[in-house]
C-alpha atoms as a PDB file:
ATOM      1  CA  UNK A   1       0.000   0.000   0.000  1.00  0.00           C
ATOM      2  CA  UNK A   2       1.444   3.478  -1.265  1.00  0.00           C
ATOM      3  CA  UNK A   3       1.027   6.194   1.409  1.00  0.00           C
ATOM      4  CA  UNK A   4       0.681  10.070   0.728  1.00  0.00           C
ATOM      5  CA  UNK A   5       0.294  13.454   2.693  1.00  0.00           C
ATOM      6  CA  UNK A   6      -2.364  15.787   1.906  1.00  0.00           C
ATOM      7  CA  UNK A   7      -1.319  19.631   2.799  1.00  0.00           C
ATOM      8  CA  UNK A   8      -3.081  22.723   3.260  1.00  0.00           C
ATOM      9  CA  UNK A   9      -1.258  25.504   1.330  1.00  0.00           C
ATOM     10  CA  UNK A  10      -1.858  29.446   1.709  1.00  0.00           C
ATOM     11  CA  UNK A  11      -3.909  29.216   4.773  1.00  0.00           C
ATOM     12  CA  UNK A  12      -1.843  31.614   6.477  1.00  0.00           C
ATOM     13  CA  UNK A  13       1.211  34.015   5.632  1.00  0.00           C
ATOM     14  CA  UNK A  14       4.154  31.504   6.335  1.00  0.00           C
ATOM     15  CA  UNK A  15       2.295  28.364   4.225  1.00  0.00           C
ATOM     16  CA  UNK A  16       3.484  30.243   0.737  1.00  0.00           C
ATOM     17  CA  UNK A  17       5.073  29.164  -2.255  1.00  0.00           C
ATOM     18  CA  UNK A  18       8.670  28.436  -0.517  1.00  0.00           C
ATOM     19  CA  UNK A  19       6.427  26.489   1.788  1.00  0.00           C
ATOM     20  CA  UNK A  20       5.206  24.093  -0.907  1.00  0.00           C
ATOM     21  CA  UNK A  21       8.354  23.586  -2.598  1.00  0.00           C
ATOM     22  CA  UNK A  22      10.076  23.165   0.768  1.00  0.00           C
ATOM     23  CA  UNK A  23       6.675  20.777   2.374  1.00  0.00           C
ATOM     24  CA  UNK A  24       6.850  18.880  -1.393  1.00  0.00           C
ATOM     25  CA  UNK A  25      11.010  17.997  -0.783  1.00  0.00           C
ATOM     26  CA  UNK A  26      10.665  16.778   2.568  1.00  0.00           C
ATOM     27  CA  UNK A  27       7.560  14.480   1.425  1.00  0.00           C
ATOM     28  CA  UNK A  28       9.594  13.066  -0.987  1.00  0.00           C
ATOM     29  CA  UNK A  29      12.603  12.410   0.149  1.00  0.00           C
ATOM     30  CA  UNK A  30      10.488  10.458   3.213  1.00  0.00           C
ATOM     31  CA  UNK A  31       8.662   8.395   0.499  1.00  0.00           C
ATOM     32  CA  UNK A  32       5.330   9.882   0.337  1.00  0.00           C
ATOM     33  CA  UNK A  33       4.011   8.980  -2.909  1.00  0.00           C
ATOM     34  CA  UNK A  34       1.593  11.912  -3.512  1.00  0.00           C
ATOM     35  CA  UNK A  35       1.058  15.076  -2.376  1.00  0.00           C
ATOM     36  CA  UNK A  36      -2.625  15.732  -2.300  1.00  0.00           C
ATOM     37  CA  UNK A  37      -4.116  19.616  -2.304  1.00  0.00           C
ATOM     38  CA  UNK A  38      -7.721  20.499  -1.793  1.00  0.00           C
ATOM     39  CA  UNK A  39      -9.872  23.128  -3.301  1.00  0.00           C
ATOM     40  CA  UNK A  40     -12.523  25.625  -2.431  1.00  0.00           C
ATOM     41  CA  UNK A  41     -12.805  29.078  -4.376  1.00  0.00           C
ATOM     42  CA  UNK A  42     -13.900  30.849  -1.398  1.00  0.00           C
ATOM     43  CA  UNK A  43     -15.121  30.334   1.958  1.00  0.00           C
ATOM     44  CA  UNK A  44     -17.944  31.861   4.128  1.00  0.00           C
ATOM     45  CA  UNK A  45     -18.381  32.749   7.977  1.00  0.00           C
ATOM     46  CA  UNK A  46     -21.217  30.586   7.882  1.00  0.00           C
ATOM     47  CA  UNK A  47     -22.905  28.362   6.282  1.00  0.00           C
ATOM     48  CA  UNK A  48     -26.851  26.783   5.571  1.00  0.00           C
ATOM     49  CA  UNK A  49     -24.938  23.546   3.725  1.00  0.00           C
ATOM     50  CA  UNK A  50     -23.900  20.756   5.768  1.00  0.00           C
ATOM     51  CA  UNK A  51     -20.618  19.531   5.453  1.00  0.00           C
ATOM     52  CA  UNK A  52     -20.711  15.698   5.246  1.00  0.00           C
ATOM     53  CA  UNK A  53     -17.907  14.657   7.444  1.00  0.00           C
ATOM     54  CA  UNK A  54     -18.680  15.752  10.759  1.00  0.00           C
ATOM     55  CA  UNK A  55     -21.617  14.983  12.985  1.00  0.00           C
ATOM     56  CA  UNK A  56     -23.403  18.388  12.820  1.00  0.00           C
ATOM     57  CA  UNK A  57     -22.913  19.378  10.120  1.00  0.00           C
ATOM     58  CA  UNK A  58     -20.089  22.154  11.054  1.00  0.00           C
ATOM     59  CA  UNK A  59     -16.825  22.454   8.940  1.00  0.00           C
ATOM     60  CA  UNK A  60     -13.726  21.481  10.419  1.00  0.00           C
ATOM     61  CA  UNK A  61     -12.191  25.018   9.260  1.00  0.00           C
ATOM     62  CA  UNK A  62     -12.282  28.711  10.763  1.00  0.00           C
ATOM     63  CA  UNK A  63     -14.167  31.900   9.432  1.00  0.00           C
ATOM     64  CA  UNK A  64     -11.330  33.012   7.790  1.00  0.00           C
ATOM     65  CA  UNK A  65      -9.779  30.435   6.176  1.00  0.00           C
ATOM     66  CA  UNK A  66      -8.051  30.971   2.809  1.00  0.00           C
ATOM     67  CA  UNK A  67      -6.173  28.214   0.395  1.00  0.00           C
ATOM     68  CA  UNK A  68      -4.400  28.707  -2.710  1.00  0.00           C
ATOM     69  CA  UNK A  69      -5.363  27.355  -6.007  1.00  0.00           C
ATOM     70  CA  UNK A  70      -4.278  23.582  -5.754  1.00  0.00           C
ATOM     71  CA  UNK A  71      -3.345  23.254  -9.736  1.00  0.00           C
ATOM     72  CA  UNK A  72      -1.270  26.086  -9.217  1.00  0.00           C
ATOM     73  CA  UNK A  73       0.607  24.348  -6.014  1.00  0.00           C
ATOM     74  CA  UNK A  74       0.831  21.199  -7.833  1.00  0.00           C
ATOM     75  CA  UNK A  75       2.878  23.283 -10.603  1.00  0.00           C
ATOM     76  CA  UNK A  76       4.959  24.703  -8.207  1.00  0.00           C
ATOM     77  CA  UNK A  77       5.314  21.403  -6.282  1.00  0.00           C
ATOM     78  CA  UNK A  78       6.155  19.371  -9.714  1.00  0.00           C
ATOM     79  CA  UNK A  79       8.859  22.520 -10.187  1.00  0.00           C
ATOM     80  CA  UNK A  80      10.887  21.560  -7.040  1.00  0.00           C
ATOM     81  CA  UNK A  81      10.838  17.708  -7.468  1.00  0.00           C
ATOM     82  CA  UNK A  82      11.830  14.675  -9.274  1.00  0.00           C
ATOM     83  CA  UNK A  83       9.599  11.638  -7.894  1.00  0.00           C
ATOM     84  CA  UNK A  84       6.690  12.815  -6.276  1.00  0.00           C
ATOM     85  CA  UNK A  85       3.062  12.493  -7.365  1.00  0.00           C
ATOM     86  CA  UNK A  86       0.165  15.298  -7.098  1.00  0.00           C
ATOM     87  CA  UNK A  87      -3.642  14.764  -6.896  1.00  0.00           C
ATOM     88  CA  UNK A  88      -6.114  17.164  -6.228  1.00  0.00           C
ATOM     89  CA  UNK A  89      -8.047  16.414  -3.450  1.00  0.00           C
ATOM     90  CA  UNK A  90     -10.381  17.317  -4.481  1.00  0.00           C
ATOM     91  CA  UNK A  91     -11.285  20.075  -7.942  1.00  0.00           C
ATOM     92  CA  UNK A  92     -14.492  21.002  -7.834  1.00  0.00           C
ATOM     93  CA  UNK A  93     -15.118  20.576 -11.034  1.00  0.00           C
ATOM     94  CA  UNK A  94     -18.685  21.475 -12.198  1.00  0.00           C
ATOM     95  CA  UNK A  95     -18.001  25.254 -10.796  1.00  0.00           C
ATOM     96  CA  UNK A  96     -15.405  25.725 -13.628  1.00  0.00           C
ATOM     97  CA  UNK A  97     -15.376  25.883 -17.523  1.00  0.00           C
ATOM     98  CA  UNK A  98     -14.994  22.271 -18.698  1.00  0.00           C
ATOM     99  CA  UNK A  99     -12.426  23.066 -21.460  1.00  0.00           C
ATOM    100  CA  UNK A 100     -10.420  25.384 -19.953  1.00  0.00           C
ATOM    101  CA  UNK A 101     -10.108  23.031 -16.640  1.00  0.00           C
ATOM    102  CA  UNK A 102      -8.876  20.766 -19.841  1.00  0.00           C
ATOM    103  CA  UNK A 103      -5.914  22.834 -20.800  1.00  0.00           C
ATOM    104  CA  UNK A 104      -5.297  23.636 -17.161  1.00  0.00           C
ATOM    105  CA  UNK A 105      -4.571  20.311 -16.046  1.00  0.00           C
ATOM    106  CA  UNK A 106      -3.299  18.823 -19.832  1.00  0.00           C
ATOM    107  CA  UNK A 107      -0.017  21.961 -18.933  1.00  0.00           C
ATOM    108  CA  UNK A 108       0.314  20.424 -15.663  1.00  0.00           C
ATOM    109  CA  UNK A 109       0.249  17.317 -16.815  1.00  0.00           C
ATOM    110  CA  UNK A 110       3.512  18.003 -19.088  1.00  0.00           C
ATOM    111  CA  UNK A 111       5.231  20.369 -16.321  1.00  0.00           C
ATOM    112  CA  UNK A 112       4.865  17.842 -13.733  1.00  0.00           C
ATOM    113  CA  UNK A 113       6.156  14.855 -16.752  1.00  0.00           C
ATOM    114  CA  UNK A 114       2.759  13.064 -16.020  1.00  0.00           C
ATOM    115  CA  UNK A 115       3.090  12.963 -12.292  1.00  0.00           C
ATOM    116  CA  UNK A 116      -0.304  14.548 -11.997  1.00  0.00           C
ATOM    117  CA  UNK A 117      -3.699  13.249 -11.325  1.00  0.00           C
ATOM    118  CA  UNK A 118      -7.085  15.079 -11.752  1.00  0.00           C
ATOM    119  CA  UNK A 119      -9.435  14.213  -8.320  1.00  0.00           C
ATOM    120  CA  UNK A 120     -12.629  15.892  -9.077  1.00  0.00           C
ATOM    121  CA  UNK A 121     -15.641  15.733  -6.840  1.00  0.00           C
ATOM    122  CA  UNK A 122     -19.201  17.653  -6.978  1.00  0.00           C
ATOM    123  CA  UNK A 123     -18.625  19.529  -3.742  1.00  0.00           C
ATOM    124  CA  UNK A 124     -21.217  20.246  -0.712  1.00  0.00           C
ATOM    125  CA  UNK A 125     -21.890  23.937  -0.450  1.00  0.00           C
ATOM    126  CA  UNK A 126     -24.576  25.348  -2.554  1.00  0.00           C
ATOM    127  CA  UNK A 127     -23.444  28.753  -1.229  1.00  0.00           C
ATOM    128  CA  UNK A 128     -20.096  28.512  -2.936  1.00  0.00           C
ATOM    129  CA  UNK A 129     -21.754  27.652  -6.355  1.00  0.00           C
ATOM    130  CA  UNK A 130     -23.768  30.779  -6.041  1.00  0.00           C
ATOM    131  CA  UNK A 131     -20.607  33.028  -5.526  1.00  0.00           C
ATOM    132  CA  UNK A 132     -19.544  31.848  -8.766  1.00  0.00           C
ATOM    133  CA  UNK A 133     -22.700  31.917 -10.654  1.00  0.00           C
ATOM    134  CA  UNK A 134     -23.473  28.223 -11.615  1.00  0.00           C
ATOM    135  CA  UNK A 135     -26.503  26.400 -10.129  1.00  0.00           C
ATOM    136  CA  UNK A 136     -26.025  23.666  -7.315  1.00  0.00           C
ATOM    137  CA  UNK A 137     -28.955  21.569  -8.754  1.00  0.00           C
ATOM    138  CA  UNK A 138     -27.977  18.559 -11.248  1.00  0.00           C
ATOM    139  CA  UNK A 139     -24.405  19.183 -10.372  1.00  0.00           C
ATOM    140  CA  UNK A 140     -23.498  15.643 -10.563  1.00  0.00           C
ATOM    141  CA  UNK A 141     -25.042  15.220 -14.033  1.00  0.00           C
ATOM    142  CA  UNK A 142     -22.797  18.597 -14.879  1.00  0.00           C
ATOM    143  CA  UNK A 143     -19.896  16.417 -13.354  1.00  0.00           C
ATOM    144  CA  UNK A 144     -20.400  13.463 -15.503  1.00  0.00           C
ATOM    145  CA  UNK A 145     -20.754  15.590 -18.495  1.00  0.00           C
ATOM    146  CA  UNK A 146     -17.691  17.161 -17.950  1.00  0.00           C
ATOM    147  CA  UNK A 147     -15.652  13.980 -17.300  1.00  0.00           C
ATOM    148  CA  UNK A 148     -16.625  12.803 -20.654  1.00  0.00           C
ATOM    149  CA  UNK A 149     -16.328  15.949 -22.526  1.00  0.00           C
ATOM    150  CA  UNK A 150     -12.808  16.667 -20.707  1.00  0.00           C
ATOM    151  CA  UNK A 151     -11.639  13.461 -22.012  1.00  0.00           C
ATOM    152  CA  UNK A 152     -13.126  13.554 -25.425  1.00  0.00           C
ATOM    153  CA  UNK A 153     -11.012  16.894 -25.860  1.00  0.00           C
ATOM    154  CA  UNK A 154      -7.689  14.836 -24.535  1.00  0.00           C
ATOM    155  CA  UNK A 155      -8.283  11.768 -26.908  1.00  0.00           C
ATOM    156  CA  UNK A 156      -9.759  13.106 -29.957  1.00  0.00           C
ATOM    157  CA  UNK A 157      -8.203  14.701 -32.928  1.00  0.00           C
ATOM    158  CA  UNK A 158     -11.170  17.106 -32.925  1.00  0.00           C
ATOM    159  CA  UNK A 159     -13.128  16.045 -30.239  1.00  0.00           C
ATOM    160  CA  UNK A 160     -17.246  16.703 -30.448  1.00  0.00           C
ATOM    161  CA  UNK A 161     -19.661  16.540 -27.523  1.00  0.00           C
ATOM    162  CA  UNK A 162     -23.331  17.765 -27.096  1.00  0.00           C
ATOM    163  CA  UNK A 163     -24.875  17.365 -23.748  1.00  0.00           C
ATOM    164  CA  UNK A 164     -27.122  19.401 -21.617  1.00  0.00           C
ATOM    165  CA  UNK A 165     -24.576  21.481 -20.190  1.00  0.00           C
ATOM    166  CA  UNK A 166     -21.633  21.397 -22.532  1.00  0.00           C
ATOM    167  CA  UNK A 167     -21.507  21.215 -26.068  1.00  0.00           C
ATOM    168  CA  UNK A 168     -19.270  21.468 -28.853  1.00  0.00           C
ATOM    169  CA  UNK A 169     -17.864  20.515 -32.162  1.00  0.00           C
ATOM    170  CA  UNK A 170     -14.512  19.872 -33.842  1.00  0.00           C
ATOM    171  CA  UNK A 171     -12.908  21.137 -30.990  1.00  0.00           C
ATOM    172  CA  UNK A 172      -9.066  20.955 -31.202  1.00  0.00           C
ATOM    173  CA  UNK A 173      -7.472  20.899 -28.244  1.00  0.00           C
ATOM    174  CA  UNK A 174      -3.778  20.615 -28.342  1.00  0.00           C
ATOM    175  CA  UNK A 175      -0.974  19.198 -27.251  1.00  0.00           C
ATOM    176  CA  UNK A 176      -2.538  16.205 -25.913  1.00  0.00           C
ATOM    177  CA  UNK A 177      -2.087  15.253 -22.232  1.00  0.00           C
ATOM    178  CA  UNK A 178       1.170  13.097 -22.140  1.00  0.00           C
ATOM    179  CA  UNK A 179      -0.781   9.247 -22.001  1.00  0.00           C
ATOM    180  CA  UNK A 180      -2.868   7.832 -24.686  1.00  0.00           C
ATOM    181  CA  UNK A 181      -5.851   7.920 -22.439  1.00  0.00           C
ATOM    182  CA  UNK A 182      -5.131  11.220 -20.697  1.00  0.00           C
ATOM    183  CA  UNK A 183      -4.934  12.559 -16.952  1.00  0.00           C
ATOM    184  CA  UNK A 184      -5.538   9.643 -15.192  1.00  0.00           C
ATOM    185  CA  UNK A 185      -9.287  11.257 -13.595  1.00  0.00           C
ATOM    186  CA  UNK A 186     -10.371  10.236 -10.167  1.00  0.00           C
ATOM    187  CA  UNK A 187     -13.692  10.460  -8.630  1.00  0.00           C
ATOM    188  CA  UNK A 188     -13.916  11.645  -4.593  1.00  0.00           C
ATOM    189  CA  UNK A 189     -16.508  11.365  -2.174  1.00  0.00           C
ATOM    190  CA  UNK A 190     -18.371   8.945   0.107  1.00  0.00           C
ATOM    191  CA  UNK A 191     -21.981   8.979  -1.031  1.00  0.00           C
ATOM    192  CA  UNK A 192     -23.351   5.931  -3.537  1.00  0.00           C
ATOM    193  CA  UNK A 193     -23.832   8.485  -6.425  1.00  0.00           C
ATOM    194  CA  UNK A 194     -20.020   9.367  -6.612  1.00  0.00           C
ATOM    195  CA  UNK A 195     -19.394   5.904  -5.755  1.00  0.00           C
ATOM    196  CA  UNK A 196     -21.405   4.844  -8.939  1.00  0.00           C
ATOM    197  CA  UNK A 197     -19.807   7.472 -10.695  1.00  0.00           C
ATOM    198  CA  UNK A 198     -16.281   6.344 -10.202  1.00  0.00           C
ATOM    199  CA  UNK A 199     -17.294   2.971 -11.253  1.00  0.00           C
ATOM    200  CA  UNK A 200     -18.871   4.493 -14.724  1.00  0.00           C
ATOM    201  CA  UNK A 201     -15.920   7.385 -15.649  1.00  0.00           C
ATOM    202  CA  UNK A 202     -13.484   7.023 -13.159  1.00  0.00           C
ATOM    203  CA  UNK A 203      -9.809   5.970 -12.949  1.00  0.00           C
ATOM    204  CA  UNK A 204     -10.138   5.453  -9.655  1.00  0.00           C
ATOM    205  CA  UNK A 205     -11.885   6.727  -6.459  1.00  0.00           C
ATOM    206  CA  UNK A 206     -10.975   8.740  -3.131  1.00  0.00           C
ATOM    207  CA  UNK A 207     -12.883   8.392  -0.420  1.00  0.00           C
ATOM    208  CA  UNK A 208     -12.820   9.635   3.180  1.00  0.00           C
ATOM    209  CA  UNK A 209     -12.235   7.843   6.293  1.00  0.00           C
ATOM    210  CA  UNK A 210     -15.004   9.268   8.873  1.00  0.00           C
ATOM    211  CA  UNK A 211     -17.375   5.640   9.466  1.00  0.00           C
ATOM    212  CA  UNK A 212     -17.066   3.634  12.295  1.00  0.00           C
ATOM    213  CA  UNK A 213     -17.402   0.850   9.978  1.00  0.00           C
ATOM    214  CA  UNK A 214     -15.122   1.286   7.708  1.00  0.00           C
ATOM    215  CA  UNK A 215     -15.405  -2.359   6.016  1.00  0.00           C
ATOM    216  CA  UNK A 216     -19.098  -2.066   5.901  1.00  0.00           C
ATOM    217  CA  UNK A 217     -18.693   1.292   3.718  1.00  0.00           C
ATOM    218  CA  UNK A 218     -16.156  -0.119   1.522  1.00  0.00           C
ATOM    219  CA  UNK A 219     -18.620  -2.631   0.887  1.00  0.00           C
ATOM    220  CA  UNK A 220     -20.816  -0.921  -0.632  1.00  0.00           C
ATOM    221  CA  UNK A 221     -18.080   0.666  -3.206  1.00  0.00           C
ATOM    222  CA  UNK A 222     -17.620  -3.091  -3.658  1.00  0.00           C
ATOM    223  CA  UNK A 223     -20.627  -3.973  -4.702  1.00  0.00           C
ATOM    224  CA  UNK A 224     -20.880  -0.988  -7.225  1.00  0.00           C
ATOM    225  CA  UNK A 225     -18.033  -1.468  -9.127  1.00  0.00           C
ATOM    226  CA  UNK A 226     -19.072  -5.615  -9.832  1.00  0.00           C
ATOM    227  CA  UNK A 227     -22.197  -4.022 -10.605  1.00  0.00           C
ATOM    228  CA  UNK A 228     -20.534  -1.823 -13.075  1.00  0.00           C
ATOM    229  CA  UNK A 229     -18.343  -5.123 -14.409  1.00  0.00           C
ATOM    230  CA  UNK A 230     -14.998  -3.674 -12.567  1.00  0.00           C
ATOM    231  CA  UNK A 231     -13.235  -4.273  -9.501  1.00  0.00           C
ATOM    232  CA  UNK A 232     -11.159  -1.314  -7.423  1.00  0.00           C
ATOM    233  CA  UNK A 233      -8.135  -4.187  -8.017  1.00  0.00           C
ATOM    234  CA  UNK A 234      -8.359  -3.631 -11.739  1.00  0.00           C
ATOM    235  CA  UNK A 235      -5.112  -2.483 -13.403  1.00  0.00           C
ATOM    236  CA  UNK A 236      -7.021   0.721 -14.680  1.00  0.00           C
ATOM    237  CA  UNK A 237      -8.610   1.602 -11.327  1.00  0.00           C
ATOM    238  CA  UNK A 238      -6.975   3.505  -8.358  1.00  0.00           C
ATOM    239  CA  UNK A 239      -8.556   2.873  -4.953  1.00  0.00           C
ATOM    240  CA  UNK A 240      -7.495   5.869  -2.696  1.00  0.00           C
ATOM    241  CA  UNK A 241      -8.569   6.801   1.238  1.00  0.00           C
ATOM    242  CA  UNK A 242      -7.915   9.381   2.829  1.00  0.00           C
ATOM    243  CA  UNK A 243      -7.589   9.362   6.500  1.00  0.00           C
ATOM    244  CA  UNK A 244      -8.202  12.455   8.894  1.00  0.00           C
ATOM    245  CA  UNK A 245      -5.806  12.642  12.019  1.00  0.00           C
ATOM    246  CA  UNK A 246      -6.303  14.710  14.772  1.00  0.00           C
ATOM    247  CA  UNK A 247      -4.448  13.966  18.084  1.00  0.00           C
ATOM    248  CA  UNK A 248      -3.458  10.042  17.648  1.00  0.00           C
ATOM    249  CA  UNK A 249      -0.118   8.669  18.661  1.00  0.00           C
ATOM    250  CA  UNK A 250       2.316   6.580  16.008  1.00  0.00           C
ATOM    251  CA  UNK A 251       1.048   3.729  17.542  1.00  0.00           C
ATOM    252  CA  UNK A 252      -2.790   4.799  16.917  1.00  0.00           C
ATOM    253  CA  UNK A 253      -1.995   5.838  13.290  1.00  0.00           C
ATOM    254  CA  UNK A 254       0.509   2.830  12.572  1.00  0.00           C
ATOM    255  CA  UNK A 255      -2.461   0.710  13.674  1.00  0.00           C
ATOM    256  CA  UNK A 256      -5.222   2.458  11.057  1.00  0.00           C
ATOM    257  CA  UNK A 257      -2.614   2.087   8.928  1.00  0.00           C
ATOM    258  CA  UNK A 258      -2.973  -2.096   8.841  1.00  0.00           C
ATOM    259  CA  UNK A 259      -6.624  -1.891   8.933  1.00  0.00           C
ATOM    260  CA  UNK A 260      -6.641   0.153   5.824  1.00  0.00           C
ATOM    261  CA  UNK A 261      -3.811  -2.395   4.174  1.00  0.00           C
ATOM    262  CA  UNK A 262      -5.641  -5.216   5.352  1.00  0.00           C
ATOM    263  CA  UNK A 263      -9.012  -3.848   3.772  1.00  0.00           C
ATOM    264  CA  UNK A 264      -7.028  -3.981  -0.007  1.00  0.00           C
ATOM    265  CA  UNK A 265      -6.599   0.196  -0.008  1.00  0.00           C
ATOM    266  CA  UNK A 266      -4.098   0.699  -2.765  1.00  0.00           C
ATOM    267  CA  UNK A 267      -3.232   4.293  -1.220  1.00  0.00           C
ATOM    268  CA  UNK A 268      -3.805   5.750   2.106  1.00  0.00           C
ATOM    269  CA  UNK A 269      -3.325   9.878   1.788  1.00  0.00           C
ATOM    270  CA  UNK A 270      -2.654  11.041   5.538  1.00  0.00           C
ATOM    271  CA  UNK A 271      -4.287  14.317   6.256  1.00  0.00           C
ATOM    272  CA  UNK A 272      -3.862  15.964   9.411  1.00  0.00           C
ATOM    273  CA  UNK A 273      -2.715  19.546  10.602  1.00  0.00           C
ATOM    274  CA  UNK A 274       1.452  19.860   9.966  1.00  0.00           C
ATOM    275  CA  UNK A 275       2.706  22.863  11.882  1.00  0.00           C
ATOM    276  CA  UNK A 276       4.541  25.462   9.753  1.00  0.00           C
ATOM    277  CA  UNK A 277       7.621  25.528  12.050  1.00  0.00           C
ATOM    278  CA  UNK A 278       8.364  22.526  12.230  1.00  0.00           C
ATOM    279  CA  UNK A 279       6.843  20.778   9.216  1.00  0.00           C
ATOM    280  CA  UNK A 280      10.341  17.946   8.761  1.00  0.00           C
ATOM    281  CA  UNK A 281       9.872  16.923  12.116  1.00  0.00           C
ATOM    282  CA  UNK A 282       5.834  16.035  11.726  1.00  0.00           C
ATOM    283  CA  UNK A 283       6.362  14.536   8.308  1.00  0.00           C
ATOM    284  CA  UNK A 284       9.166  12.324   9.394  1.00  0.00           C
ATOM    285  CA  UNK A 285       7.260  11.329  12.573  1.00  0.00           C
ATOM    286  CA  UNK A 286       4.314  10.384  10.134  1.00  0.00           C
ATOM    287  CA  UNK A 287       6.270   8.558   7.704  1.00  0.00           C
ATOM    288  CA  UNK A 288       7.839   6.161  10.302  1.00  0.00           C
ATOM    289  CA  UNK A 289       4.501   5.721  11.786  1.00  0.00           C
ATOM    290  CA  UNK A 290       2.692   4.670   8.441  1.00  0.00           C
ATOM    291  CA  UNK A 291       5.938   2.434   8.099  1.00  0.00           C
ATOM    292  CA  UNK A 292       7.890   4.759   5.611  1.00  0.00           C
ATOM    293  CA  UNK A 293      11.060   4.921   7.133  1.00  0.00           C
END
């Protein structure tokens, strides 16, 4: 089992640029695999939405919180290494233009030499899709029409697609993302409609760790994909988890660790709060506690 680090970037004055490059070169020369970034445009003091992953409802985050854009650190990130993976975890995808999120990522894709992945999810906040002017409802049909579309651009000559919201024809789009089948794309989120929708377009899937039961919800991700005719051990299919830590000892995350191994994860992206000033130290201490070093 591969194990990454997921970072928070821009959240305050001291977490800038140098801070990537300097946060990316300590995560790989420990042996993270990926460096995963997350993504919201903006943020609000409050909000009606519920954020999925904590009991109430509440986010995890303060009023003020600010992060850069995370193609933008994963281009900065690529700049100062040799090895390391990126991942967006995850793009929001259906609150930006589908072709120009296509060009975006296709650049990265060469500037990083294909060490770039595309996680794209549908989001939670209907407040942040009305700050940017596109509707909340039928996002995840906007989401699946992008996927396609996105991809039709990257593997066509001149690429057509008509759906309800995108639609084009004999689009060129060039140069073409570095492999035959493009940016590898996968799908986050917990609930059964991204679950099904990893199984349909996805190269793979990111979920979160915040069950109990963590074998009973991987289960049902199971039981989609053989429904779809695919398995999350196929060749062509990443299976990723992320796992929140708060306040647990090496011995407390070196056990989650196993469970996750021992329930087939393929990657396990650690994401907990790294403190600016010392950022080596908590990385190493991870690393040896997932079993890197």
């Amino acid at each position: 089992m591969d194990i990454s680090i997921a970072g928070m970037f821009g959240n305050s004055p001291r977490r800038d640029f140098g801070f990537v490059r300097g946060f990316a070169q300590a995560a790989e020369a420990l042996g993270f695999r990926t460096l995963f970034a997350p993504e919201h445009v903006v943020f609000f003091p409050r909000y009606e939405s519920k954020y999925p992953y904590t009991p109430d409802g509440s986010p995890t985050w303060g009023p003020e919180t600010g992060i850069y854009d995370p193609l933008l650190v994963c281009q900065a990130a690529a700049a100062a290494t040799t090895t390391l993976r990126f991942c967006t975890g995850v793009l929001i995808l259906p609150q930006r233009p589908a072709l120009l999120t296509a060009k975006e990522v296709l650049t990265l894709d060469h500037a990083s030499d294909g060490r770039f992945e595309l996680g794209v999810g549908s989001g939670w906040s209907w407040e942040e899709y009305a700050a940017l002017g596109v509707p909340f409802a039928r996002r995840g049909k906007r989401l699946d029409e992008y996927i396609e579309a996105i991809r039709a651009c990257w593997t066509e000559d001149r690429a057509t697609y008509h759906g309800e919201f995108v639609s084009f024809d004999d689009v060129v789009l060039n140069p073409k993302p570095r492999n035959k089948g493009g940016v590898p794309i996968i799908v986050g989120g917990d609930s059964s409609a991204a679950m099904r929708r990893a199984a349909r377009l996805g190269d793979g899937w990111y979920g979160w760790w915040a069950q109990d039961d963590l074998a009973t919800h991987l289960d049902l991700l199971h039981e989609i994909m053989a429904a779809n005719e695919r398995s999350v051990t196929d060749d062509d299919f990443s299976f990723k988890l992320g796992l929140p830590l708060g306040s647990e000892t090496p011995d407390e995350v070196a056990a989650k660790v196993d469970h996750a191994r021992s329930l087939g994860v393929e990657e396990l992206v650690l994401a907990g709060a790294v403190p600016t000033s010392s950022f080596e130290e908590s990385l190493a201490s991870l690393a040896q506690a997932a079993g890197l070093s």
